[in-house]
Protein backbone atom coordinates (compact mmCIF):
# COMPACT_ATOMS: atom_id res chain seq x y z
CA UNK A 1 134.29 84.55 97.33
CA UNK A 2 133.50 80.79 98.52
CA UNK A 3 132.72 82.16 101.78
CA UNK A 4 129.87 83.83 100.29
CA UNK A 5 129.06 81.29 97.42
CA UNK A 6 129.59 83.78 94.87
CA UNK A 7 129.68 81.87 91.68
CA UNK A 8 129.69 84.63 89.06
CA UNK A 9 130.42 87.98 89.01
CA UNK A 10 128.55 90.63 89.17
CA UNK A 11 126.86 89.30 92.38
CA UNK A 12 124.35 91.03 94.44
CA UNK A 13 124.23 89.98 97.87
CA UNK A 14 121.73 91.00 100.70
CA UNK A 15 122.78 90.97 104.31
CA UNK A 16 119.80 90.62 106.59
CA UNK A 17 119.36 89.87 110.21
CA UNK A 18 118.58 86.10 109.37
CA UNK A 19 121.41 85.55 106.83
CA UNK A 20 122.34 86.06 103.46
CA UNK A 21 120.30 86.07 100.49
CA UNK A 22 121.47 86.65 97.00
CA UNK A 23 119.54 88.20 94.11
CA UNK A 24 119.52 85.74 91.69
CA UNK A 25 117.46 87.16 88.58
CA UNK A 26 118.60 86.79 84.91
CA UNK A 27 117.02 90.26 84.20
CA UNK A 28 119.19 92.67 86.89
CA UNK A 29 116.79 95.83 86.95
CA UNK A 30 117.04 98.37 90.04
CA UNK A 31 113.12 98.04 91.13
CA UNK A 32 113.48 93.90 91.14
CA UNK A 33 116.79 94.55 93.21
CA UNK A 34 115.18 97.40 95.54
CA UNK A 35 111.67 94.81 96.25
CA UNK A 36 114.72 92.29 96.51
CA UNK A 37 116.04 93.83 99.45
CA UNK A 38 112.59 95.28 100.91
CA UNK A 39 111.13 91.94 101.72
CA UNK A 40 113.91 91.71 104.59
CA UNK A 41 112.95 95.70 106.23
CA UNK A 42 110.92 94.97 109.47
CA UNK A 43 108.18 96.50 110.14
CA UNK A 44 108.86 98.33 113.46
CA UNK A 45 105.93 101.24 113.33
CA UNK A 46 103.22 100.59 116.29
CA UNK A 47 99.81 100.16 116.12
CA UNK A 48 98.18 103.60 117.42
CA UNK A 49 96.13 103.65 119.98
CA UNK A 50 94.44 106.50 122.40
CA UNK A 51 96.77 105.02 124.88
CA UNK A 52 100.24 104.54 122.90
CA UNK A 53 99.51 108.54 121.93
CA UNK A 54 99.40 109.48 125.66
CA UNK A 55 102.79 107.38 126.34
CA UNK A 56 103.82 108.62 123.42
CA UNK A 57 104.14 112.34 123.08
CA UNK A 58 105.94 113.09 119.93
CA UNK A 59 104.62 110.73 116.60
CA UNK A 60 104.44 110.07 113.01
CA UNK A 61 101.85 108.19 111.99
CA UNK A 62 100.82 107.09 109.18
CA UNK A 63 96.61 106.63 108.36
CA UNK A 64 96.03 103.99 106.09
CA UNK A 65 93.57 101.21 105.26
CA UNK A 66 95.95 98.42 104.19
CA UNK A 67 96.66 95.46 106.25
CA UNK A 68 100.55 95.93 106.48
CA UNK A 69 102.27 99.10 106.62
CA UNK A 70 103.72 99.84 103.23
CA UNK A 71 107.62 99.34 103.07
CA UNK A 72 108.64 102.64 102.77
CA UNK A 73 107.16 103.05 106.05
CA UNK A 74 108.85 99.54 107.46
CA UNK A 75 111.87 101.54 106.53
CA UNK A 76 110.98 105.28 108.55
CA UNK A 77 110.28 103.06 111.43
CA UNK A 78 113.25 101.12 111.26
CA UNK A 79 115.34 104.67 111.42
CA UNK A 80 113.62 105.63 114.33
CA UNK A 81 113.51 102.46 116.16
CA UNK A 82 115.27 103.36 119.69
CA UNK A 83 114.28 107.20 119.16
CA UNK A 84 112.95 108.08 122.55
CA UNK A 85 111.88 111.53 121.18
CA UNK A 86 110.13 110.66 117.89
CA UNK A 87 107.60 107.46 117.78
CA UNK A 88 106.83 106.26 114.71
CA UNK A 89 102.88 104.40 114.20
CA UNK A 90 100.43 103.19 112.19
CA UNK A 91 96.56 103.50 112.00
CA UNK A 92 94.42 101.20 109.95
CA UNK A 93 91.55 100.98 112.21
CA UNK A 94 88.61 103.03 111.82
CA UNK A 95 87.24 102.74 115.04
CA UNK A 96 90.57 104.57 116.10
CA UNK A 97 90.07 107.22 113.41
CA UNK A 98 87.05 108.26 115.12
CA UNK A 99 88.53 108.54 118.57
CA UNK A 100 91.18 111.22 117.56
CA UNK A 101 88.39 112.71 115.35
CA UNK A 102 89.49 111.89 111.78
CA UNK A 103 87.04 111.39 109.14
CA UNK A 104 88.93 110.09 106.20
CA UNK A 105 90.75 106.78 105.59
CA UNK A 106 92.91 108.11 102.96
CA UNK A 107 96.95 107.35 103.53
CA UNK A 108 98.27 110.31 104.69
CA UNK A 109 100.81 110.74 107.55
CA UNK A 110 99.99 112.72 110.45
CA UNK A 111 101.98 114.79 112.65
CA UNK A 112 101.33 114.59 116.91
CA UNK A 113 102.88 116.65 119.13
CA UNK A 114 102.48 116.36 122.75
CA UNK A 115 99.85 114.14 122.16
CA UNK A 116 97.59 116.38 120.23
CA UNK A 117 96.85 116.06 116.14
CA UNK A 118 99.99 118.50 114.81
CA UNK A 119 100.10 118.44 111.29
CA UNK A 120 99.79 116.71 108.13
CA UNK A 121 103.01 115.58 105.57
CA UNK A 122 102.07 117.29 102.48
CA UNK A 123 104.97 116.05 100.10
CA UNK A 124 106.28 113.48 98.26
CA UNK A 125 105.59 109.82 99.56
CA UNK A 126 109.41 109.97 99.38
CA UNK A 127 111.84 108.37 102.07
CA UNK A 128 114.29 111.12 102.29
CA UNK A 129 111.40 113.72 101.88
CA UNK A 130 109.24 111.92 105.09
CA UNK A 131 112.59 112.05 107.20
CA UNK A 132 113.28 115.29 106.46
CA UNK A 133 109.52 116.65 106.88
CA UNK A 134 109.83 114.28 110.23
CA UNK A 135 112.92 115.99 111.83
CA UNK A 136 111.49 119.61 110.62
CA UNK A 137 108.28 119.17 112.81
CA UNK A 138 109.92 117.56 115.84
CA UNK A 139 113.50 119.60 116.04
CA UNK A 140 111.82 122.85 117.39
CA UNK A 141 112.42 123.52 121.15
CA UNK A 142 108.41 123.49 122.02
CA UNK A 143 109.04 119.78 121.88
């Protein structure tokens, strides 16, 4: 317990790759200790380029027009950081849009395969729902 600095019990402590971090709110809900936690997931999803889609055959991508990928996607492309089969991207640039031929901005996540526009996710914005949707596309053997 001193090793850690626990000082009460119970304590909720966050492991991340620069340290430890404890929660330290009066009011313990599970949202404030989920964002707790999310503010140290990376965001490891590439920006998506013509180029990164013809070095990169097989892709999840996800269209949107915010700034910084949304956690939940931080966290998909922290599962398949390392994946040399399944590349995991982000578009927020319309100009890029245009060049693979899609018209609306709205978040969606879009399915390539072999380079070429796939599929769309039609479910739940839902981490084990994406995963699952993402290893459905990319496990059949025309990969």
């Amino acid at each position: 317990a001193a090793r850690f600095r626990i000082y009460s019990i119970p304590t909720f402590l966050i492991f991340h790759a620069d340290g430890i971090s404890s929660y330290d709110s009066f009011w313990r809900t599970e949202s404030g200790m989920i964002k707790s936690v999310l503010k140290f997931v990376p965001d490891l999803s590439a920006n998506v380029s013509l180029e990164w889609l013809e070095n990169n055959k097989n892709a999840a991508v996800l269209i949107t027009n915010k700034k910084e990928a949304p956690k939940l996607w931080c966290a998909v492309s922290v599962k398949y950081n390392g994946n040399d089969n399944i590349k995991i991207g982000v578009i927020n640039d319309k100009t890029v849009l245009k060049e693979l031929g899609i018209n609306e901005t709205k978040e969606k996540i879009v399915f390539f395969k072999n380079s070429k526009l796939f599929g769309e996710y039609k479910g739940k914005m839902n981490y084990n729902d994406i995963i699952n949707q993402i290893e459905t596309v990319f496990s059949s053997k025309e990969l």
